[in-house]
PDB file of N, CA and C in Angstrom:
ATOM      1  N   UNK A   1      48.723  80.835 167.044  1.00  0.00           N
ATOM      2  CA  UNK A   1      49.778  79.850 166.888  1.00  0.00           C
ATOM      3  C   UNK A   1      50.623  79.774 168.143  1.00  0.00           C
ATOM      4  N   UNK A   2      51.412  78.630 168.503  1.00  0.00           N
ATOM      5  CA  UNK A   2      52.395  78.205 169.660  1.00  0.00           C
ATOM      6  C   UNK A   2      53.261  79.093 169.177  1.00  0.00           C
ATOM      7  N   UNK A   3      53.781  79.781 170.806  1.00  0.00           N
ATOM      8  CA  UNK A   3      55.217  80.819 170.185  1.00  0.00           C
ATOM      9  C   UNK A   3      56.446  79.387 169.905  1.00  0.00           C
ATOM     10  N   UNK A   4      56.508  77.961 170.125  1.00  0.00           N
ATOM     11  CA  UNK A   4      57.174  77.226 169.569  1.00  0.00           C
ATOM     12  C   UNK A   4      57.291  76.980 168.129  1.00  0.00           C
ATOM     13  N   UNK A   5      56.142  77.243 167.158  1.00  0.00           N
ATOM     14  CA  UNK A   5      56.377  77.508 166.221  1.00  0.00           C
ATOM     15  C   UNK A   5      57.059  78.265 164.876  1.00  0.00           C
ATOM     16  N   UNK A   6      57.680  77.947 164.002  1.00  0.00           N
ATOM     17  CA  UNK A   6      58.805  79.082 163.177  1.00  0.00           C
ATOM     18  C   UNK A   6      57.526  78.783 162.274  1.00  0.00           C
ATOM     19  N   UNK A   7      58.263  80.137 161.629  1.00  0.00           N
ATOM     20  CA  UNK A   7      57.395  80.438 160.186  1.00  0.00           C
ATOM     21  C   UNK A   7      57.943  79.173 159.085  1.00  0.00           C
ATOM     22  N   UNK A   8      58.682  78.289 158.891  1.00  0.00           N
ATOM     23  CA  UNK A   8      58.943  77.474 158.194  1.00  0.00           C
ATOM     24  C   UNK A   8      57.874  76.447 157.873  1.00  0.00           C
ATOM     25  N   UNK A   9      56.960  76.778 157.032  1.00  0.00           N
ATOM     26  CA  UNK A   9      55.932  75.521 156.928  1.00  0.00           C
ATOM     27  C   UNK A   9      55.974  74.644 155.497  1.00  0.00           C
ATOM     28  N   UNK A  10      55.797  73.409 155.974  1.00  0.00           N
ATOM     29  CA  UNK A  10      55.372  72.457 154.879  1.00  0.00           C
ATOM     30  C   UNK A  10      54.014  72.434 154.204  1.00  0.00           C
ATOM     31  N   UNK A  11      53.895  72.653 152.767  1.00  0.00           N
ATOM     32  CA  UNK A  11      53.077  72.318 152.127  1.00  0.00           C
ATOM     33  C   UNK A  11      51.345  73.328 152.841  1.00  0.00           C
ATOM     34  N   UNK A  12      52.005  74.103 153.282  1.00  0.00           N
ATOM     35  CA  UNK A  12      50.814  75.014 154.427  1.00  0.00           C
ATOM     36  C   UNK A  12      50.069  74.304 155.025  1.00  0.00           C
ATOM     37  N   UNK A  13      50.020  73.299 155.379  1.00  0.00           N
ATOM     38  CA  UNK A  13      49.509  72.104 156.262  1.00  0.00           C
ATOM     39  C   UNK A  13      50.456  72.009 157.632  1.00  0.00           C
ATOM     40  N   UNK A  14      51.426  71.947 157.576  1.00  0.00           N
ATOM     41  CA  UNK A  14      52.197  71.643 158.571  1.00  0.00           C
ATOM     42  C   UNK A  14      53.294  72.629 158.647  1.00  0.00           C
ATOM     43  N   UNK A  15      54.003  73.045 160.057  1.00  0.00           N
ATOM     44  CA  UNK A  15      54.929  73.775 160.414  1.00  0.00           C
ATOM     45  C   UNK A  15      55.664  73.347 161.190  1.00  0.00           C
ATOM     46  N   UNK A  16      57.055  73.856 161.086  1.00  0.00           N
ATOM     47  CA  UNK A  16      58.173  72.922 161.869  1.00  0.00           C
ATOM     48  C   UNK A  16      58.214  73.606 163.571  1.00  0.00           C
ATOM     49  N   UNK A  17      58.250  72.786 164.626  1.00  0.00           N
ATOM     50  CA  UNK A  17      58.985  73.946 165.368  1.00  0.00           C
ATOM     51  C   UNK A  17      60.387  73.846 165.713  1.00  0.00           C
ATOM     52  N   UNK A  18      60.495  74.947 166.547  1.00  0.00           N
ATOM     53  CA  UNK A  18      62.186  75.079 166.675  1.00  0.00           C
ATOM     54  C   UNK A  18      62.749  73.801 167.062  1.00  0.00           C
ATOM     55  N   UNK A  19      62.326  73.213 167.840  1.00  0.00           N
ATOM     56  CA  UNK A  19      62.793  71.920 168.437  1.00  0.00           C
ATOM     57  C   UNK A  19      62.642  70.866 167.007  1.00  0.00           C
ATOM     58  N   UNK A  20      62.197  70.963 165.517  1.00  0.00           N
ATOM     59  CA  UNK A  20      62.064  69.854 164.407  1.00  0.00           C
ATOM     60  C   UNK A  20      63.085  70.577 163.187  1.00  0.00           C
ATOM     61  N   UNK A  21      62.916  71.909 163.698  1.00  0.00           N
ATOM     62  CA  UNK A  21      63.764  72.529 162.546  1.00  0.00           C
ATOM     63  C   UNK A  21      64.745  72.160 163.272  1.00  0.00           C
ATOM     64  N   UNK A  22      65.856  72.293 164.252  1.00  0.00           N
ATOM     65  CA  UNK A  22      66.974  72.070 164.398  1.00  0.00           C
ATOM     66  C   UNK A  22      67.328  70.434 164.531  1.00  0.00           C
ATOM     67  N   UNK A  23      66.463  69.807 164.758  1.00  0.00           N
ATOM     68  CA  UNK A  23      66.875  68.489 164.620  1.00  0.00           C
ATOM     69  C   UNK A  23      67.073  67.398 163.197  1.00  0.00           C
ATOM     70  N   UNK A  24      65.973  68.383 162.299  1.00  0.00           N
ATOM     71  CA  UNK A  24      66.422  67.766 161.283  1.00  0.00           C
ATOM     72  C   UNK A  24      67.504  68.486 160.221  1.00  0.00           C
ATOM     73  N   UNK A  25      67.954  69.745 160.713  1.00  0.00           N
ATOM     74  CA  UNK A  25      69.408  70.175 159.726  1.00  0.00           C
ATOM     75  C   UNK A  25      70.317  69.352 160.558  1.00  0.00           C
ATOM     76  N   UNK A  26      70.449  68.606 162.328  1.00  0.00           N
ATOM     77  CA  UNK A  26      71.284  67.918 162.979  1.00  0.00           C
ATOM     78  C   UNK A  26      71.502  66.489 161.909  1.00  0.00           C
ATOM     79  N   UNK A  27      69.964  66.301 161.808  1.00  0.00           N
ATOM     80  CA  UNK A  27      70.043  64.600 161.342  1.00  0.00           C
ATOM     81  C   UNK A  27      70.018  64.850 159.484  1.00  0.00           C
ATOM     82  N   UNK A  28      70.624  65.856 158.758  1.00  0.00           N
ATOM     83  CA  UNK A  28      70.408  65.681 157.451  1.00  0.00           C
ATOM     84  C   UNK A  28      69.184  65.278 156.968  1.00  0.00           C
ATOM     85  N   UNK A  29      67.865  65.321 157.542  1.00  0.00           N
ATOM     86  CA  UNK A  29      66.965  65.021 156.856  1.00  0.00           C
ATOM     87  C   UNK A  29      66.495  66.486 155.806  1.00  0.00           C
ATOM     88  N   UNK A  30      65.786  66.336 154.473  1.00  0.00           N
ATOM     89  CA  UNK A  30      65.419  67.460 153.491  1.00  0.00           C
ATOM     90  C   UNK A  30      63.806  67.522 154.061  1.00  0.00           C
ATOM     91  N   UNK A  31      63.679  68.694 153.770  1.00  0.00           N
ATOM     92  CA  UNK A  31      62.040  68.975 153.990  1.00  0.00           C
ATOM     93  C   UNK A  31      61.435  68.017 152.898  1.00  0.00           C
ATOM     94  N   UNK A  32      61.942  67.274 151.854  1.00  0.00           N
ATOM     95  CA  UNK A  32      60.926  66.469 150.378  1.00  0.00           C
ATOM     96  C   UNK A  32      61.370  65.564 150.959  1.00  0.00           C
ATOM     97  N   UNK A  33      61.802  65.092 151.931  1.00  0.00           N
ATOM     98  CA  UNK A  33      61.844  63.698 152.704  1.00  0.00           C
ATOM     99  C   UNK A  33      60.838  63.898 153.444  1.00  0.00           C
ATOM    100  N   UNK A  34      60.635  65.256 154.410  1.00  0.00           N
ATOM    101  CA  UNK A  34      59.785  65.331 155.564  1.00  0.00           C
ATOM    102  C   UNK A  34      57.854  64.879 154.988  1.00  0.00           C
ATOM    103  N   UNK A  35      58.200  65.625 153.680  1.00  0.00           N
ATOM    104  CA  UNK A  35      56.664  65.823 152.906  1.00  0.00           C
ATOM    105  C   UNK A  35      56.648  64.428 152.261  1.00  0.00           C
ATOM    106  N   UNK A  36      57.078  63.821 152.106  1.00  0.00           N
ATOM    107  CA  UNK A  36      57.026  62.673 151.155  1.00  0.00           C
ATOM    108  C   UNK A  36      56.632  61.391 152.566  1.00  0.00           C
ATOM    109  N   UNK A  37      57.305  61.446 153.412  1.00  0.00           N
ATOM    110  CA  UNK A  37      56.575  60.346 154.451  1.00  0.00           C
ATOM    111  C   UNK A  37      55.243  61.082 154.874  1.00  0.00           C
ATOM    112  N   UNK A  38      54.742  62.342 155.285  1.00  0.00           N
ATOM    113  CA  UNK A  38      53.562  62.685 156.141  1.00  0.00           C
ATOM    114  C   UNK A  38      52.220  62.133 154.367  1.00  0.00           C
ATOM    115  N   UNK A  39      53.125  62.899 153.532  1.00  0.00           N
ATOM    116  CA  UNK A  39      51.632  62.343 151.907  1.00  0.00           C
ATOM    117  C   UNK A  39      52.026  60.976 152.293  1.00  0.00           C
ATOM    118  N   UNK A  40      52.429  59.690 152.413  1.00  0.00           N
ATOM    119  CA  UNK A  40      52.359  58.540 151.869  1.00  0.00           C
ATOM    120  C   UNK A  40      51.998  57.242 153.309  1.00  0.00           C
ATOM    121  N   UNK A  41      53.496  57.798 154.159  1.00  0.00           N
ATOM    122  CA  UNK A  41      53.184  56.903 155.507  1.00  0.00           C
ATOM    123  C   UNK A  41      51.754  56.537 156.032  1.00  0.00           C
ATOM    124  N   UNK A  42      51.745  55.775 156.921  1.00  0.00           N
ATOM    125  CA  UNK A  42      50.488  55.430 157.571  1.00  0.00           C
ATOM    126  C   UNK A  42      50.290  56.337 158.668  1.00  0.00           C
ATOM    127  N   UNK A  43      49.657  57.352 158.937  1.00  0.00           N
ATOM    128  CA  UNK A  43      49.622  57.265 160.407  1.00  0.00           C
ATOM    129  C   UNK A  43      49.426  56.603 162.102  1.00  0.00           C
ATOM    130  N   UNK A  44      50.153  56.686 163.051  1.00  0.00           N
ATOM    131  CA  UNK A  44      49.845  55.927 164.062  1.00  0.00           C
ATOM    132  C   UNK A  44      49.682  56.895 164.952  1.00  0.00           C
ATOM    133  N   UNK A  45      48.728  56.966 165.976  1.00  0.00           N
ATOM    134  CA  UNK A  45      48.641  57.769 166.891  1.00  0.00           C
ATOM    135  C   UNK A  45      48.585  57.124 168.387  1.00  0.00           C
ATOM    136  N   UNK A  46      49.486  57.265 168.909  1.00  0.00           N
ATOM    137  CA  UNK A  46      50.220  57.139 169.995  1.00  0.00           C
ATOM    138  C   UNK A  46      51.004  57.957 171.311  1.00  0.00           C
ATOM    139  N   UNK A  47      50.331  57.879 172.518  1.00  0.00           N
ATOM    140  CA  UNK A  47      50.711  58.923 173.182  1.00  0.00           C
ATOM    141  C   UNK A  47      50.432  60.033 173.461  1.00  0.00           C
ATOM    142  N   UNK A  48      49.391  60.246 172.688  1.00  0.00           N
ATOM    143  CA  UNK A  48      48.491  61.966 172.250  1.00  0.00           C
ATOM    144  C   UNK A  48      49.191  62.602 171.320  1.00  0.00           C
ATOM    145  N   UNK A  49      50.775  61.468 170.322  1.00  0.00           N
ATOM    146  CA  UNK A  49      51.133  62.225 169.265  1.00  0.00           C
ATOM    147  C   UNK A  49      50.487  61.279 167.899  1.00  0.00           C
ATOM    148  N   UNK A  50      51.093  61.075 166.601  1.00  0.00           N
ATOM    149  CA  UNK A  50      51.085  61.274 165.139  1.00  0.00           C
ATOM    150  C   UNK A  50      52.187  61.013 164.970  1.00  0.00           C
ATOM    151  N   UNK A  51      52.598  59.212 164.813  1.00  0.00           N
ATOM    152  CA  UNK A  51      53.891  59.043 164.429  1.00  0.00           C
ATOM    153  C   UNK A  51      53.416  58.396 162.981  1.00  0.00           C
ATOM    154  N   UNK A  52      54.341  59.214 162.148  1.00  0.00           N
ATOM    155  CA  UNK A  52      54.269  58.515 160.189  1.00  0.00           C
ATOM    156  C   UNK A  52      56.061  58.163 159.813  1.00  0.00           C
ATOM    157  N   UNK A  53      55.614  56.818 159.732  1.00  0.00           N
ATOM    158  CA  UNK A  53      56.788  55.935 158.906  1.00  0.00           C
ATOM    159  C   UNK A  53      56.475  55.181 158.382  1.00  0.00           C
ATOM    160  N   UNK A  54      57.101  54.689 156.616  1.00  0.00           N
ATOM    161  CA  UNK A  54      56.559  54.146 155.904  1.00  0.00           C
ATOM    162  C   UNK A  54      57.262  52.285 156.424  1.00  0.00           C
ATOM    163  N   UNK A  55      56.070  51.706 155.970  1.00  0.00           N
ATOM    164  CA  UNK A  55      56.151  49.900 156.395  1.00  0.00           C
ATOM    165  C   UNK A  55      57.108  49.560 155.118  1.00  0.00           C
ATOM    166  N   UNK A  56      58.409  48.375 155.848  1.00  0.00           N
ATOM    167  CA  UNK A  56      58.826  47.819 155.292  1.00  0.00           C
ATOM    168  C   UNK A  56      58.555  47.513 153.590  1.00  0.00           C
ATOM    169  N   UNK A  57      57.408  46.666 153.524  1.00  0.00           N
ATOM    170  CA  UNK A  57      57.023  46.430 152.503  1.00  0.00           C
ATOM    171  C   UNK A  57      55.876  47.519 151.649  1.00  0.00           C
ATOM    172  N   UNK A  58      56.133  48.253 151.717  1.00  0.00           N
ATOM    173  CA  UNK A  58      55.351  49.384 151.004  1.00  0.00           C
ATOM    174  C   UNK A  58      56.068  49.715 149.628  1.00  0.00           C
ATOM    175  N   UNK A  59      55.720  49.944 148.342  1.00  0.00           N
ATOM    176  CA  UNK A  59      55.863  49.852 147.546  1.00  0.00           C
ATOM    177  C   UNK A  59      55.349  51.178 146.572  1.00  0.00           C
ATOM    178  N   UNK A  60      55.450  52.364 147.488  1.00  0.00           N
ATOM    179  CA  UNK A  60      54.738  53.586 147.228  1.00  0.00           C
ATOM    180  C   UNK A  60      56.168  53.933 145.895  1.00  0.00           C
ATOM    181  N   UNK A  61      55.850  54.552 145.180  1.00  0.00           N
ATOM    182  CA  UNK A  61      56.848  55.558 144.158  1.00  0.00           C
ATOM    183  C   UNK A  61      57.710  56.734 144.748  1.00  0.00           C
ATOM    184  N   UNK A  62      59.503  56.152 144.812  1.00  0.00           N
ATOM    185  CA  UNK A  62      60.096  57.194 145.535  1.00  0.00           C
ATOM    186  C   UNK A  62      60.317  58.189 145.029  1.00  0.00           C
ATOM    187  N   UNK A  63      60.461  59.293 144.879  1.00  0.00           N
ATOM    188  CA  UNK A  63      61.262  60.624 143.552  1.00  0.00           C
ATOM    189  C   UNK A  63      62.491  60.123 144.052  1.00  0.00           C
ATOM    190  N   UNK A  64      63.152  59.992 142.408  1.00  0.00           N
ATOM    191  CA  UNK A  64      64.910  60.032 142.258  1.00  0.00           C
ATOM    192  C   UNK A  64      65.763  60.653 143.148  1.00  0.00           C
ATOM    193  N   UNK A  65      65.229  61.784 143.210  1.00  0.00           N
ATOM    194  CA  UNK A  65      65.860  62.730 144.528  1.00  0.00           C
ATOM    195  C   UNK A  65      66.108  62.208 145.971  1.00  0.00           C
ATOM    196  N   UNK A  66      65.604  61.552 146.096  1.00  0.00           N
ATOM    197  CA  UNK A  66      65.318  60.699 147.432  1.00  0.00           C
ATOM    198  C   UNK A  66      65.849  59.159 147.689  1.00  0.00           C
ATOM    199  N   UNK A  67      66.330  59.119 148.725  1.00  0.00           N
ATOM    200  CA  UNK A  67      67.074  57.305 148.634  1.00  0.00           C
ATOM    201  C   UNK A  67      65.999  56.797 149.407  1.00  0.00           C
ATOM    202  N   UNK A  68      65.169  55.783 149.006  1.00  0.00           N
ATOM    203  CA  UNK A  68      64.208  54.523 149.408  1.00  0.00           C
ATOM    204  C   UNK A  68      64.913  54.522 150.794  1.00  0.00           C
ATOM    205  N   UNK A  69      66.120  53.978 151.040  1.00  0.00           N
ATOM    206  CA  UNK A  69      66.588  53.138 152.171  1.00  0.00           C
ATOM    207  C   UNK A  69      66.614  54.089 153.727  1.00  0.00           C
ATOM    208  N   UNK A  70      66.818  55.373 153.294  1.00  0.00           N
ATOM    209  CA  UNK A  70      66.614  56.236 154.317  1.00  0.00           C
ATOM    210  C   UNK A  70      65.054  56.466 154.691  1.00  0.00           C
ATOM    211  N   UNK A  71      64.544  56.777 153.977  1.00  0.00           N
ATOM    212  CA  UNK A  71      63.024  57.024 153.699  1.00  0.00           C
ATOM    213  C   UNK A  71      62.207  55.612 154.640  1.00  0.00           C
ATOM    214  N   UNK A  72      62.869  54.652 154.936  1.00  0.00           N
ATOM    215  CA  UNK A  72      62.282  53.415 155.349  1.00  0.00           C
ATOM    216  C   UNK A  72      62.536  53.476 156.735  1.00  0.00           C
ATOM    217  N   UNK A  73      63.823  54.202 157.324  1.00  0.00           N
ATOM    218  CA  UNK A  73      64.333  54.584 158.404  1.00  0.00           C
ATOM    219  C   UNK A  73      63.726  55.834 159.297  1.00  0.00           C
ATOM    220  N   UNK A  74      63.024  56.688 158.246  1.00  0.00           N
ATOM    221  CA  UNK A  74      62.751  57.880 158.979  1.00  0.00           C
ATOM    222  C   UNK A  74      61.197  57.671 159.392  1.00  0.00           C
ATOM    223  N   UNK A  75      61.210  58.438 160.807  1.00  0.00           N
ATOM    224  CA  UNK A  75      59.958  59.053 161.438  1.00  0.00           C
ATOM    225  C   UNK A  75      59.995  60.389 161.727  1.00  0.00           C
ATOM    226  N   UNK A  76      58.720  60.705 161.157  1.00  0.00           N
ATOM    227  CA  UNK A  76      58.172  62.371 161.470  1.00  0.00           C
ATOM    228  C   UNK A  76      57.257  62.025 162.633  1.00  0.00           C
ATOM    229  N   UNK A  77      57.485  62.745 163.763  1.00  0.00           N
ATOM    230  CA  UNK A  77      56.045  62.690 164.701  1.00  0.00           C
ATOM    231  C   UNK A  77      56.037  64.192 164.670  1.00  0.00           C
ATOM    232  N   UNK A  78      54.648  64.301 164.954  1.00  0.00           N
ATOM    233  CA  UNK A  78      53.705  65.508 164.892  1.00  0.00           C
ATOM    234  C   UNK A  78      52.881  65.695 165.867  1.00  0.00           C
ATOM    235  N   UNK A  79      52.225  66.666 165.658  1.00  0.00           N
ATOM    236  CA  UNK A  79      51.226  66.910 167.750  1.00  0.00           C
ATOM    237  C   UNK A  79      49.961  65.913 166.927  1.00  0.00           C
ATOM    238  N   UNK A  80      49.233  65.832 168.426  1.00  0.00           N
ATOM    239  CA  UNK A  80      47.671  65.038 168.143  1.00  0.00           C
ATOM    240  C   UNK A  80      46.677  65.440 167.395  1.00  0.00           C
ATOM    241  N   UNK A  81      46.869  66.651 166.603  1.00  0.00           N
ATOM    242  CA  UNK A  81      45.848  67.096 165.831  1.00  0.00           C
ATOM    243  C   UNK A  81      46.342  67.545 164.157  1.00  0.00           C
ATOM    244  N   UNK A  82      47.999  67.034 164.510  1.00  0.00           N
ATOM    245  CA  UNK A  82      49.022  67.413 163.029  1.00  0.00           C
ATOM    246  C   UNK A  82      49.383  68.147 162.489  1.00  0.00           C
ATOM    247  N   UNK A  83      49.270  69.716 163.121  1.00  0.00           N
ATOM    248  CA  UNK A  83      49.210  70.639 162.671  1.00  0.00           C
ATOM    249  C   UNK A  83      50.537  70.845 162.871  1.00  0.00           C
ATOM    250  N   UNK A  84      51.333  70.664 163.661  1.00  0.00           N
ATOM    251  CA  UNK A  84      53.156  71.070 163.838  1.00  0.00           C
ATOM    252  C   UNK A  84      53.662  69.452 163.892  1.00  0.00           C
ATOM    253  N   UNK A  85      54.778  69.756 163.294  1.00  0.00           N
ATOM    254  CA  UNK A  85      55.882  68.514 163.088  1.00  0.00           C
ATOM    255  C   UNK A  85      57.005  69.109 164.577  1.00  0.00           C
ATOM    256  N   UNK A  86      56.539  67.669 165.525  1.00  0.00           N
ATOM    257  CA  UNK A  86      57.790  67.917 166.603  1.00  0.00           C
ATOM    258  C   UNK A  86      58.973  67.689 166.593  1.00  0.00           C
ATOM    259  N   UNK A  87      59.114  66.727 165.500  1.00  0.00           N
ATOM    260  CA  UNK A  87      60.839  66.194 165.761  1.00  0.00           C
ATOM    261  C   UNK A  87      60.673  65.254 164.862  1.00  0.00           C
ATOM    262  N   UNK A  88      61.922  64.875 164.235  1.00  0.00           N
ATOM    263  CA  UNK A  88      61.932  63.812 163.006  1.00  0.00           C
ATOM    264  C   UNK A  88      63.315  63.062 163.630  1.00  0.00           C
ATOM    265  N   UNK A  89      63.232  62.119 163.015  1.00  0.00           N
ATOM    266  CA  UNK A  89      64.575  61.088 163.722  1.00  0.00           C
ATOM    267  C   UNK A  89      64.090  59.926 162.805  1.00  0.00           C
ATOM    268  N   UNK A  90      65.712  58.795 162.981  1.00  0.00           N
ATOM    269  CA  UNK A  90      65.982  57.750 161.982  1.00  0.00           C
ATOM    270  C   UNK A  90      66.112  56.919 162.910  1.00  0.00           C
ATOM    271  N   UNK A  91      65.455  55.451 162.847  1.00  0.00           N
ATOM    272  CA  UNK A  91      65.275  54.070 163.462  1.00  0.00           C
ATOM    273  C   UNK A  91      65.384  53.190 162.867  1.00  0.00           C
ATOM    274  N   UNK A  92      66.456  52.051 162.989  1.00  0.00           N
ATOM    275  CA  UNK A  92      66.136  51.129 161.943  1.00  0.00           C
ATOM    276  C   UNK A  92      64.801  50.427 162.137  1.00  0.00           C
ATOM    277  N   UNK A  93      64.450  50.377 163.475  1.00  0.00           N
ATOM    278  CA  UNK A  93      63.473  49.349 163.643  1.00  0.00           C
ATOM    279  C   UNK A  93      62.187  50.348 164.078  1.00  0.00           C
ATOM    280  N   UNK A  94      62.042  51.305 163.269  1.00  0.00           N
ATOM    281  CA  UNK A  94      60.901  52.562 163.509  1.00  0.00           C
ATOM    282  C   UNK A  94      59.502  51.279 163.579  1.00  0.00           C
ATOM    283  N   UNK A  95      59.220  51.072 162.783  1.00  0.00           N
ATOM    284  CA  UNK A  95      57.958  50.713 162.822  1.00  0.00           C
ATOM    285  C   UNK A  95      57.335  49.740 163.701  1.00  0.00           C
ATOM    286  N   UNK A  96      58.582  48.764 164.223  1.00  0.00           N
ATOM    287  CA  UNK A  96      58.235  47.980 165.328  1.00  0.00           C
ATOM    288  C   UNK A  96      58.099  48.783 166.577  1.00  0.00           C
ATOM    289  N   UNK A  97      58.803  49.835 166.696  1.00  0.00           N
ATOM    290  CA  UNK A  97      59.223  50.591 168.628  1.00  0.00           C
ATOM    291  C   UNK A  97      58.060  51.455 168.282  1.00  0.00           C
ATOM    292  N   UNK A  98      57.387  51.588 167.248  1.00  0.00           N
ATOM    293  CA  UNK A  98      55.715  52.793 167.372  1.00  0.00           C
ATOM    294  C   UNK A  98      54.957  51.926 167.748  1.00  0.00           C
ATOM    295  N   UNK A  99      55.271  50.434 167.025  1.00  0.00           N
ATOM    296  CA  UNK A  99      53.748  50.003 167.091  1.00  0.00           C
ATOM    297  C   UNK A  99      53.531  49.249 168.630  1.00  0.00           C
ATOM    298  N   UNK A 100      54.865  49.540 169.250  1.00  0.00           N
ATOM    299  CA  UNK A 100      55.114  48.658 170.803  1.00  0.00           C
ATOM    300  C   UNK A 100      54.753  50.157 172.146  1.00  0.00           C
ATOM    301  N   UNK A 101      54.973  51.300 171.520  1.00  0.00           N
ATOM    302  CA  UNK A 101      54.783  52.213 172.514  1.00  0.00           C
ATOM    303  C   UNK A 101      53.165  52.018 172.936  1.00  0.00           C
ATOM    304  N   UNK A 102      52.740  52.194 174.367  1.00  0.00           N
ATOM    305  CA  UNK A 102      51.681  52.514 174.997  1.00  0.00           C
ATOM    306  C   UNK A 102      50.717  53.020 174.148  1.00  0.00           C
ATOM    307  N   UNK A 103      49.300  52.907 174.187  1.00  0.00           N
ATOM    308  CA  UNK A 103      48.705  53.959 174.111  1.00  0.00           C
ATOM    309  C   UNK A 103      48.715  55.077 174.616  1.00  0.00           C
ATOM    310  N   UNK A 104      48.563  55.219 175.780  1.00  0.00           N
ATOM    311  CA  UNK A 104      48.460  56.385 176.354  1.00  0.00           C
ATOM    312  C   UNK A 104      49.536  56.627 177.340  1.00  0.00           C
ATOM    313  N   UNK A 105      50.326  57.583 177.494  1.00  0.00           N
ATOM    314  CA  UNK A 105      51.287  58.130 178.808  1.00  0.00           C
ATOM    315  C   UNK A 105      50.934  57.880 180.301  1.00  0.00           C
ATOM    316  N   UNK A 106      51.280  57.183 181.287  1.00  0.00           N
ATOM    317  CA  UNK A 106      51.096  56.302 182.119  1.00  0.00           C
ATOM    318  C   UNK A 106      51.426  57.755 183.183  1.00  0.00           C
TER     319      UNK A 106
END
């Protein structure tokens, strides 16, 4: 494993690193927010990363626990193979600025 990695893992599929764990206790995001976009979002891969945010019109089933309107705002990106979550952050216009980034790093 990357010594960037913490023992904090999602769903044993995915692990946060230090740089995703501290950004999302910064940005109030819950780990059943983090798990609920990587099960449902689309993936896009971009950059040599794994950006998942759910589309506007998606109509997936939210848990009560969870507010829709944030959930529409948030992106998890992850490395190119998905195994660590790098950083999570809120966009209103997430899904347009993924689908406009480069393919590849210039």
């Amino acid at each position: 494993m990357n010594s960037n990695l913490i023992n904090t893992s999602i769903n044993n599929t995915y692990s946060h690193t230090n740089h995703s764990n501290k950004r999302s206790k910064q940005r109030g995001v819950k780990n059943e927010s983090i798990v609920f976009i990587l099960e449902n979002a689309t993936p896009i891969y971009k950059q040599g990363f794994c950006f998942y945010s759910l589309k506007n019109n998606g109509k997936k089933e939210v848990p009560k626990s969870l507010k829709r309107d944030s959930l529409m705002n948030l992106v998890v990106m992850t490395s190119g193979g998905g195994e660590a979550i790098i950083t999570v952050y809120k966009n209103l216009k997430a899904w347009k600025n993924i689908k406009r980034k480069h393919k590849y790093l210039s």
